[in-house]
PDB file of N, CA and C in Angstrom:
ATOM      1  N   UNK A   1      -6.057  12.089 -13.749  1.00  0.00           N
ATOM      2  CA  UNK A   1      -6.287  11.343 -12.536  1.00  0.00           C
ATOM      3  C   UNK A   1      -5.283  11.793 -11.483  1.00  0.00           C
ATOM      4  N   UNK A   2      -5.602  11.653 -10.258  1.00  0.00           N
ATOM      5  CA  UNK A   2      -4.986  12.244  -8.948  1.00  0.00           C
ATOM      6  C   UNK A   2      -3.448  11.339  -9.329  1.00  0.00           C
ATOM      7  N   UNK A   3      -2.349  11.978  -8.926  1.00  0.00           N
ATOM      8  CA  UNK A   3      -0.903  11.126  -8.642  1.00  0.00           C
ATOM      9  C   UNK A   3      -0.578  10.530  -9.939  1.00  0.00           C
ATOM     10  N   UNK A   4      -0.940  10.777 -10.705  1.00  0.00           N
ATOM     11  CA  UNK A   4      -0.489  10.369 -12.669  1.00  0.00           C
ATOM     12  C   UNK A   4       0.697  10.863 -12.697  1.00  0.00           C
ATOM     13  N   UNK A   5       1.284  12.205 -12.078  1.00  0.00           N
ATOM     14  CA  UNK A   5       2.501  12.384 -12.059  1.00  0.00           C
ATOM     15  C   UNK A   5       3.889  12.422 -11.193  1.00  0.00           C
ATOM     16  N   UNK A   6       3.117  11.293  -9.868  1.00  0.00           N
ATOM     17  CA  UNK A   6       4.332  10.348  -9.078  1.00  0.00           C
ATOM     18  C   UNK A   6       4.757   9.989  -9.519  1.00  0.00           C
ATOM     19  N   UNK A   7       6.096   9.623  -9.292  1.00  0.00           N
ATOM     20  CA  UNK A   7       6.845   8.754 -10.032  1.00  0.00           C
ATOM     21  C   UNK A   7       7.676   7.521  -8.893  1.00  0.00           C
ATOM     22  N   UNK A   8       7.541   6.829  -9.790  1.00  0.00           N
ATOM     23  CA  UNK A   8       7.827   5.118  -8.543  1.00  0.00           C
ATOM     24  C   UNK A   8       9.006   5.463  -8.066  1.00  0.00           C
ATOM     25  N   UNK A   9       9.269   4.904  -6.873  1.00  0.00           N
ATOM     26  CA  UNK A   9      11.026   4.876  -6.323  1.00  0.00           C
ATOM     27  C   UNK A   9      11.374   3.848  -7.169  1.00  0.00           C
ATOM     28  N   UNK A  10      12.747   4.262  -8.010  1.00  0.00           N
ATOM     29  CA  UNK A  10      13.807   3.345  -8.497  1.00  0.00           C
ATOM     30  C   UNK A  10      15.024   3.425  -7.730  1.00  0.00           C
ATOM     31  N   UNK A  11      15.311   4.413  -6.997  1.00  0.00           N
ATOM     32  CA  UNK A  11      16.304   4.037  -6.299  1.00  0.00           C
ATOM     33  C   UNK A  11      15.901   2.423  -5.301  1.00  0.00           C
ATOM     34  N   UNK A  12      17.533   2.053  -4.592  1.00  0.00           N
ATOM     35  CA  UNK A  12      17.115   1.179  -3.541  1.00  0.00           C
ATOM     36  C   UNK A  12      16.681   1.893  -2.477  1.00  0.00           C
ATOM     37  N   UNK A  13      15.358   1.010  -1.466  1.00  0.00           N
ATOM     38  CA  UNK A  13      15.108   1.664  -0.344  1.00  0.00           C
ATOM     39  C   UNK A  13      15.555   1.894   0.663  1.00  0.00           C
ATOM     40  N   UNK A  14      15.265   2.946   1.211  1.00  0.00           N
ATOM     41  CA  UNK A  14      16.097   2.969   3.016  1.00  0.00           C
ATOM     42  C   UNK A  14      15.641   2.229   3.776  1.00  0.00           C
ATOM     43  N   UNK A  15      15.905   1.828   4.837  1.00  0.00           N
ATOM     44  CA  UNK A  15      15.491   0.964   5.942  1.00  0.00           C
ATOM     45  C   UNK A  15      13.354   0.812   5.811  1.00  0.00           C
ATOM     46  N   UNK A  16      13.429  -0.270   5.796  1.00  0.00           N
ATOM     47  CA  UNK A  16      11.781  -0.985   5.655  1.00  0.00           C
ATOM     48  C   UNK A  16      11.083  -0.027   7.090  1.00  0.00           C
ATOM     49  N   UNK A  17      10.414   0.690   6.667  1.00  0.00           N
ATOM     50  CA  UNK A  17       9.344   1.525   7.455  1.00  0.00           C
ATOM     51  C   UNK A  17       8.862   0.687   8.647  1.00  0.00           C
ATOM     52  N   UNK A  18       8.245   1.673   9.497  1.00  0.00           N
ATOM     53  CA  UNK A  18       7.787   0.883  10.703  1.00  0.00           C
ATOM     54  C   UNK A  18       5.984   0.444  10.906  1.00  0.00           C
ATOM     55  N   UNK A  19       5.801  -0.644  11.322  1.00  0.00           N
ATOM     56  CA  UNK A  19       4.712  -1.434  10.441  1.00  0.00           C
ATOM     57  C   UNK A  19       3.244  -0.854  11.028  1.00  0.00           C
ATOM     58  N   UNK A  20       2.500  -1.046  10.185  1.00  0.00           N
ATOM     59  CA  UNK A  20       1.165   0.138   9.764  1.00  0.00           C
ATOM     60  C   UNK A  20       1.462   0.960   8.940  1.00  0.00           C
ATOM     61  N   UNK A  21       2.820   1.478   8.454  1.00  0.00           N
ATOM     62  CA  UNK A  21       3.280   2.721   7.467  1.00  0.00           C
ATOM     63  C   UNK A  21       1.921   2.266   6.262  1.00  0.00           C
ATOM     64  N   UNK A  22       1.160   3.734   5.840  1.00  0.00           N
ATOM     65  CA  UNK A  22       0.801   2.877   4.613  1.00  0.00           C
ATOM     66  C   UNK A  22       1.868   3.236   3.433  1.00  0.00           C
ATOM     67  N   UNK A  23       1.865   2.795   2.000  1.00  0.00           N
ATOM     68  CA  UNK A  23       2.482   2.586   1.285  1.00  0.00           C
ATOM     69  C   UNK A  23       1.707   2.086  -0.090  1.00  0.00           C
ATOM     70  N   UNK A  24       2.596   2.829  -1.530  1.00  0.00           N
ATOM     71  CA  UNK A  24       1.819   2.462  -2.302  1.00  0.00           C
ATOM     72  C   UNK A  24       2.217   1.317  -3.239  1.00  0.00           C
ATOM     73  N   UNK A  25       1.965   0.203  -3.623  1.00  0.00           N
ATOM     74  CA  UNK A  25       3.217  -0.449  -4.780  1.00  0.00           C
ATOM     75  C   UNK A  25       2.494  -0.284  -6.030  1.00  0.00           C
ATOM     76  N   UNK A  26       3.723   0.403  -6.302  1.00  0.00           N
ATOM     77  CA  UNK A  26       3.376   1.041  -7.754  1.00  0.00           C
ATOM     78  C   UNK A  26       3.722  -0.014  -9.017  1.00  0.00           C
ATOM     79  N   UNK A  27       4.216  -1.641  -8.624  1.00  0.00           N
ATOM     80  CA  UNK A  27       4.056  -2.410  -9.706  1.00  0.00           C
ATOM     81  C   UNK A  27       2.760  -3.480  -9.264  1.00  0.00           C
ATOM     82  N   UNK A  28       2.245  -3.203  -8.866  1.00  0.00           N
ATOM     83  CA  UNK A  28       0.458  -3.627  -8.787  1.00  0.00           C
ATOM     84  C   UNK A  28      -0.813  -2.142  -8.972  1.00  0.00           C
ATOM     85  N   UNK A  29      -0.223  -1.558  -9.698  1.00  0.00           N
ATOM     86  CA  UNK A  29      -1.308  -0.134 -10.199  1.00  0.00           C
ATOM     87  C   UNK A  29      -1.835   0.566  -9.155  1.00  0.00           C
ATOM     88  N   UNK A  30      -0.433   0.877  -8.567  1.00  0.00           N
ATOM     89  CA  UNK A  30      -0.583   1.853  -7.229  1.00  0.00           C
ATOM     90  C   UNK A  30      -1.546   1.241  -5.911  1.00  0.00           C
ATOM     91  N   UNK A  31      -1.569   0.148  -5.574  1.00  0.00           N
ATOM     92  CA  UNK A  31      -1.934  -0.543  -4.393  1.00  0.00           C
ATOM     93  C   UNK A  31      -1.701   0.009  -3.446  1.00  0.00           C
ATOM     94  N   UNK A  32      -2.829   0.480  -2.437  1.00  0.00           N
ATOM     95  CA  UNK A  32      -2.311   0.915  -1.450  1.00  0.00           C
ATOM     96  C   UNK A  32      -2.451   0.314  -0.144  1.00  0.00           C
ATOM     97  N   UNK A  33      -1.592  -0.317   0.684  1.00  0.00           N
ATOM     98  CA  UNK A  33      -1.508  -1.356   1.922  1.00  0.00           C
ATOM     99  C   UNK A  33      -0.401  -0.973   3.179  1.00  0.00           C
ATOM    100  N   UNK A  34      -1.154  -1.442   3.951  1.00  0.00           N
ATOM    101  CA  UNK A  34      -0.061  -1.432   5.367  1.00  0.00           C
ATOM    102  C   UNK A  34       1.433  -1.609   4.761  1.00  0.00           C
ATOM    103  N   UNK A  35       2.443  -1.413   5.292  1.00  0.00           N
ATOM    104  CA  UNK A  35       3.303  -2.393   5.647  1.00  0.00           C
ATOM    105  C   UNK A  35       3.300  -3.394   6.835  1.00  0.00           C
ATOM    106  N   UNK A  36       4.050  -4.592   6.774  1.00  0.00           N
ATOM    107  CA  UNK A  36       3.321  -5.982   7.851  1.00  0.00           C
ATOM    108  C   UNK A  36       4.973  -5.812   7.922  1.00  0.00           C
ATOM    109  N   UNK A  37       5.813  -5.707   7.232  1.00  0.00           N
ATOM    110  CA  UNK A  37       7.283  -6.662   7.258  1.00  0.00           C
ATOM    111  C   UNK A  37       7.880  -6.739   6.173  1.00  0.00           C
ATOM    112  N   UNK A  38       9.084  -7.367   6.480  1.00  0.00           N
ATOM    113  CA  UNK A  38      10.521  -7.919   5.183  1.00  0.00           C
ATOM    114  C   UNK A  38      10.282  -9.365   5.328  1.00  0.00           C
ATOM    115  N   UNK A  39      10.031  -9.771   3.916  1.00  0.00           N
ATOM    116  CA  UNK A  39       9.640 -11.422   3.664  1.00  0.00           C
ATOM    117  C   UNK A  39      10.770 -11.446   3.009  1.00  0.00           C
ATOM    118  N   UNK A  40      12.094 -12.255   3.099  1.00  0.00           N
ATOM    119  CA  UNK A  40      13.136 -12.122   2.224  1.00  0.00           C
ATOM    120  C   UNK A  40      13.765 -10.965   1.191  1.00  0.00           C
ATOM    121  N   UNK A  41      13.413 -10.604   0.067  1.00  0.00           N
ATOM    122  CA  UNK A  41      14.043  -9.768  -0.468  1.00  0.00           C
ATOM    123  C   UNK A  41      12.690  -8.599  -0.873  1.00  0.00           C
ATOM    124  N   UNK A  42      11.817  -8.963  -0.212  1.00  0.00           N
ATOM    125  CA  UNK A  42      10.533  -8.254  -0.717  1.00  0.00           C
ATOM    126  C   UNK A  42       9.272  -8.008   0.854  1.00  0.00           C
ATOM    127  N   UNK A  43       8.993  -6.692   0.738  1.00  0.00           N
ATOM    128  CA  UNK A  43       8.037  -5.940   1.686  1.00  0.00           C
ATOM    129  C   UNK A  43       6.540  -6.641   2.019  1.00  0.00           C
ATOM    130  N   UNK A  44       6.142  -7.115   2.665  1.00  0.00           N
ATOM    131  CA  UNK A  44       4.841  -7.565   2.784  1.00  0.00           C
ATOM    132  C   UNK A  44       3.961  -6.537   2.856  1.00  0.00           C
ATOM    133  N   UNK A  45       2.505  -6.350   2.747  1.00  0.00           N
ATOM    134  CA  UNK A  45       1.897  -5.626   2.609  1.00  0.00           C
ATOM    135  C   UNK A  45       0.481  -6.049   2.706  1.00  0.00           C
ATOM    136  N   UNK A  46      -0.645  -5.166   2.842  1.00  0.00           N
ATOM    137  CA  UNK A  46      -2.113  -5.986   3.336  1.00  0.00           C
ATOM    138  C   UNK A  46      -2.628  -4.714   3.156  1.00  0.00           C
ATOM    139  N   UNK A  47      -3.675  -4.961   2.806  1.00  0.00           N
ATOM    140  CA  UNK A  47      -4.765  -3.965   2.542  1.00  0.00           C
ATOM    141  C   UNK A  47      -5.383  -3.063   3.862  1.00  0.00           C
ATOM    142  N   UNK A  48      -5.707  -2.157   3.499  1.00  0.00           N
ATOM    143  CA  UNK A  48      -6.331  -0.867   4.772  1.00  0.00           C
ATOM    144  C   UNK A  48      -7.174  -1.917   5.074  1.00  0.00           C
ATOM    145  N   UNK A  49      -7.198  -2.087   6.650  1.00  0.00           N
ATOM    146  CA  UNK A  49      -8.604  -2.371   7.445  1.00  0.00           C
ATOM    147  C   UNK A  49      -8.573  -3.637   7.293  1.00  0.00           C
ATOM    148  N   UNK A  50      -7.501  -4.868   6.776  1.00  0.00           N
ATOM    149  CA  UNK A  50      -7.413  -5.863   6.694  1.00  0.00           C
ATOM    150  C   UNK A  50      -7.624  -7.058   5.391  1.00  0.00           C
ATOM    151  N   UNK A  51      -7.049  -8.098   5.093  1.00  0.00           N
ATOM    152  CA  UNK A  51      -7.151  -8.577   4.531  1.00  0.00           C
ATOM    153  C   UNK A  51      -6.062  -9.458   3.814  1.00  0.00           C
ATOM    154  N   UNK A  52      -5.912 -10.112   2.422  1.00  0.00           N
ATOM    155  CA  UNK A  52      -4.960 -11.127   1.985  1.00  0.00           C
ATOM    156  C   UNK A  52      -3.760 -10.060   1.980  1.00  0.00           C
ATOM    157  N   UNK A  53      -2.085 -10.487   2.657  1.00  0.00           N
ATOM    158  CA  UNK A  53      -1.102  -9.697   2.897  1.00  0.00           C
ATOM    159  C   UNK A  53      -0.464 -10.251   1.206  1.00  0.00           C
ATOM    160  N   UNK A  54       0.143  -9.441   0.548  1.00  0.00           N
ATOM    161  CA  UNK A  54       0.919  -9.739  -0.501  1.00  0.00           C
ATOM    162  C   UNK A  54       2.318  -8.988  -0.177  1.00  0.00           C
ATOM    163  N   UNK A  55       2.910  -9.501  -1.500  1.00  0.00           N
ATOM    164  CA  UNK A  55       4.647  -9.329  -1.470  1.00  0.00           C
ATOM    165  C   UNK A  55       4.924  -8.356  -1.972  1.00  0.00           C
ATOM    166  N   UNK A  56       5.262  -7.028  -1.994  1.00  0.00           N
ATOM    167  CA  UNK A  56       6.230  -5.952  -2.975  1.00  0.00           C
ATOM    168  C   UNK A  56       8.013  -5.878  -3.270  1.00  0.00           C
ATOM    169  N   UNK A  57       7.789  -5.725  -4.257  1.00  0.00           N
ATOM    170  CA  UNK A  57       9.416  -5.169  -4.146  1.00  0.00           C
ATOM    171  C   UNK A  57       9.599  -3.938  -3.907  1.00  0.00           C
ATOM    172  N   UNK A  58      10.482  -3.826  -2.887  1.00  0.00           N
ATOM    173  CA  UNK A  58      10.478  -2.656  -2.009  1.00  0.00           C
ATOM    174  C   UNK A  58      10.763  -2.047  -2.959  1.00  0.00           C
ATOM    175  N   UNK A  59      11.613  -1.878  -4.183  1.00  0.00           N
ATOM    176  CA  UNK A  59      12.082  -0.702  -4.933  1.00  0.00           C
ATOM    177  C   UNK A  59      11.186  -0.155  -5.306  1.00  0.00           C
ATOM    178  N   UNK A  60       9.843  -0.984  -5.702  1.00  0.00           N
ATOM    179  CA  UNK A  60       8.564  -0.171  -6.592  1.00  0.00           C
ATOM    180  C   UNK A  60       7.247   0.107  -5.196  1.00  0.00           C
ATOM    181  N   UNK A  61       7.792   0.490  -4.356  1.00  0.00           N
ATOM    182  CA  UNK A  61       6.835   1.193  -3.052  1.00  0.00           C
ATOM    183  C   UNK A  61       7.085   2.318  -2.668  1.00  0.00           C
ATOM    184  N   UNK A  62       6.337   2.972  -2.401  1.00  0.00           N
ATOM    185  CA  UNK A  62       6.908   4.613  -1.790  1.00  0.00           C
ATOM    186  C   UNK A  62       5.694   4.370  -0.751  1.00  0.00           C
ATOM    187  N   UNK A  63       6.175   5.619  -0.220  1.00  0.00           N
ATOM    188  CA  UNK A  63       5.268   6.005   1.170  1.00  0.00           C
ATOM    189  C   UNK A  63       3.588   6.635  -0.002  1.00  0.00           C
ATOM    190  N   UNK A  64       2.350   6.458   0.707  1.00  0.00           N
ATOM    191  CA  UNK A  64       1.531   7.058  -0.043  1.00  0.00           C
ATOM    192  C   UNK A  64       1.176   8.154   0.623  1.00  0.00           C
ATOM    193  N   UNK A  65       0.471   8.981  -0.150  1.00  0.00           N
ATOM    194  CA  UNK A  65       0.333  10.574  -0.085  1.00  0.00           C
ATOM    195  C   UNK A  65      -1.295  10.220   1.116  1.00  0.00           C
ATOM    196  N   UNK A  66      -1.165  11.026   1.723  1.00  0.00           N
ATOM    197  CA  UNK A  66      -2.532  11.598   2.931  1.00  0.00           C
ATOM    198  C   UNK A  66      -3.511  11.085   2.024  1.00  0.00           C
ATOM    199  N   UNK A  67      -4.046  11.752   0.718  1.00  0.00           N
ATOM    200  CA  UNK A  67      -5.145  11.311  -0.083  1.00  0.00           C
ATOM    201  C   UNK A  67      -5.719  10.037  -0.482  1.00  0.00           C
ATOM    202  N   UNK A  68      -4.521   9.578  -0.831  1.00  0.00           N
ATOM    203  CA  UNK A  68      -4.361   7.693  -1.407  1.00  0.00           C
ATOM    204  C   UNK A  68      -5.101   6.820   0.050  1.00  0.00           C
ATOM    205  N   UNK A  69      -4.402   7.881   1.095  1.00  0.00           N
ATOM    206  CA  UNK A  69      -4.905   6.737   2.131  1.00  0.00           C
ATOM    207  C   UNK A  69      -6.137   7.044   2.642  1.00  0.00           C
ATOM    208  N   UNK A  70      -6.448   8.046   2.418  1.00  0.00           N
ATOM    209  CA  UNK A  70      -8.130   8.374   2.961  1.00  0.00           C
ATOM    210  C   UNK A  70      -8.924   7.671   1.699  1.00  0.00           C
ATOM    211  N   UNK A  71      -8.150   7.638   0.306  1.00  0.00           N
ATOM    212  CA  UNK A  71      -9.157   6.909  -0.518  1.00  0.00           C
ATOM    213  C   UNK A  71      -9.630   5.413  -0.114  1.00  0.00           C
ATOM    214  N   UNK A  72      -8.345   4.897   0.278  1.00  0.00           N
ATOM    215  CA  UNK A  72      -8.458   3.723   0.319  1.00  0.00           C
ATOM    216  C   UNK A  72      -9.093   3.365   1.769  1.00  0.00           C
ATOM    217  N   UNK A  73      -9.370   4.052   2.524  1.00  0.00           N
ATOM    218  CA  UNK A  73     -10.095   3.690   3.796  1.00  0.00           C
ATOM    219  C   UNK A  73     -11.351   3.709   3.421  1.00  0.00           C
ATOM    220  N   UNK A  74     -11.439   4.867   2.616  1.00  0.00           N
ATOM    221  CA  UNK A  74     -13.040   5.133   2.135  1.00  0.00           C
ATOM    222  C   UNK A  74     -13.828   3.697   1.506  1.00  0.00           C
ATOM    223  N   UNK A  75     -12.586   3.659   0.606  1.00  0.00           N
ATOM    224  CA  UNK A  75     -13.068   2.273  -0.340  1.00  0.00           C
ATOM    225  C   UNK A  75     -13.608   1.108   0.676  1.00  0.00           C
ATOM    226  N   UNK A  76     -12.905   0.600   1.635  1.00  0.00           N
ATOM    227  CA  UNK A  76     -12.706  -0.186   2.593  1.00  0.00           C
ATOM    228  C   UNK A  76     -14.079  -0.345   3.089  1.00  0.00           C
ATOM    229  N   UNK A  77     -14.772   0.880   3.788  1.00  0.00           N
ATOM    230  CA  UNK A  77     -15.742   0.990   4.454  1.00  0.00           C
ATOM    231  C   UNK A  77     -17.000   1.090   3.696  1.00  0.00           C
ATOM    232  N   UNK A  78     -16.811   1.557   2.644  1.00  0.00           N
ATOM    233  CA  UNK A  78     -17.920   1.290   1.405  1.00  0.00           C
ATOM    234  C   UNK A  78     -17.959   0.239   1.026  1.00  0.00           C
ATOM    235  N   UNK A  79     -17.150  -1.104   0.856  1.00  0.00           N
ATOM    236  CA  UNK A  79     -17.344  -2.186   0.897  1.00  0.00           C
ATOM    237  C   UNK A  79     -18.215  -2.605   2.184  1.00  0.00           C
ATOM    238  N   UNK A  80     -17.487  -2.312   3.231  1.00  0.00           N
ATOM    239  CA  UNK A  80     -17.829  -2.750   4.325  1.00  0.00           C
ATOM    240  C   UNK A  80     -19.636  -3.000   4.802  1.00  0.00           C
ATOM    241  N   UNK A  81     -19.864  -1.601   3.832  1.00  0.00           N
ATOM    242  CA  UNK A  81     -21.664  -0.940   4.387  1.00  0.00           C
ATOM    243  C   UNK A  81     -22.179  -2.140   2.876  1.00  0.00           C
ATOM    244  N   UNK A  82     -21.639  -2.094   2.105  1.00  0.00           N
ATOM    245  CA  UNK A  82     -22.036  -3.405   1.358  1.00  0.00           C
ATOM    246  C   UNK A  82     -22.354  -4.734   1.573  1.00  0.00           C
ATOM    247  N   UNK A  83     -21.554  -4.854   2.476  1.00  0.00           N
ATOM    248  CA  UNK A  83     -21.725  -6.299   2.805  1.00  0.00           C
ATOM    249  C   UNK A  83     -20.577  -7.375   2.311  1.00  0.00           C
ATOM    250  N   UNK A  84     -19.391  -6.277   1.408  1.00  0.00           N
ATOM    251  CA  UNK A  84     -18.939  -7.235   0.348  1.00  0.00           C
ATOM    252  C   UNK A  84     -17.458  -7.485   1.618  1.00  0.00           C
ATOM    253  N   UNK A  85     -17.335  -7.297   2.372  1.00  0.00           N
ATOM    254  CA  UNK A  85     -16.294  -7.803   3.534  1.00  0.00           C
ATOM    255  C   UNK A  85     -16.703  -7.276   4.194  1.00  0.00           C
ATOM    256  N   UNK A  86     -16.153  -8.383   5.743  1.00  0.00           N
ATOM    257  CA  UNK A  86     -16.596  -7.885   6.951  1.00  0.00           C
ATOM    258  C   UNK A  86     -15.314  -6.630   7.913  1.00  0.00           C
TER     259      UNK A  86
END
């Protein structure tokens, strides 16, 4: 499978990205979402093209690769022609 051999940031992160960055959190099985913000000790995050924002720990997020994010737009809009979100 594509990115099987990324490996999560364990270091601590550098300064919280600037918001729209996408990003992957790799302790929700590589999720890939905006960044929104710093919610206390943890990164907010929301899905491509909108939707419920959740919490990451910044340590287990990296920036995602060009691919991840065209997947996940794709996904987005194939829902979209579904009907299954607006």
């Amino acid at each position: 499978m594509y990115g099987e051999n990324v490996c999560p940031n364990t270091q601590q992160p550098p300064d919280p990205p600037a918001p729209g960055t996408l990003m992957v959190d790799t302790g929700r099985g590589d999720r890939v979402g905006e960044f929104r913000g710093v919610a206390g000790p943890y990164w907010s995050l929301r899905p491509v093209g909108g939707g419920r924002e959740w919490e990451a720990e910044p340590r287990l997020v990296r920036l995602a690769l060009p691919m991840e994010g065209l997947r996940a737009r794709t996904a987005r809009l194939n829902a979209r022609s579904r009907g299954e979100v607006l």
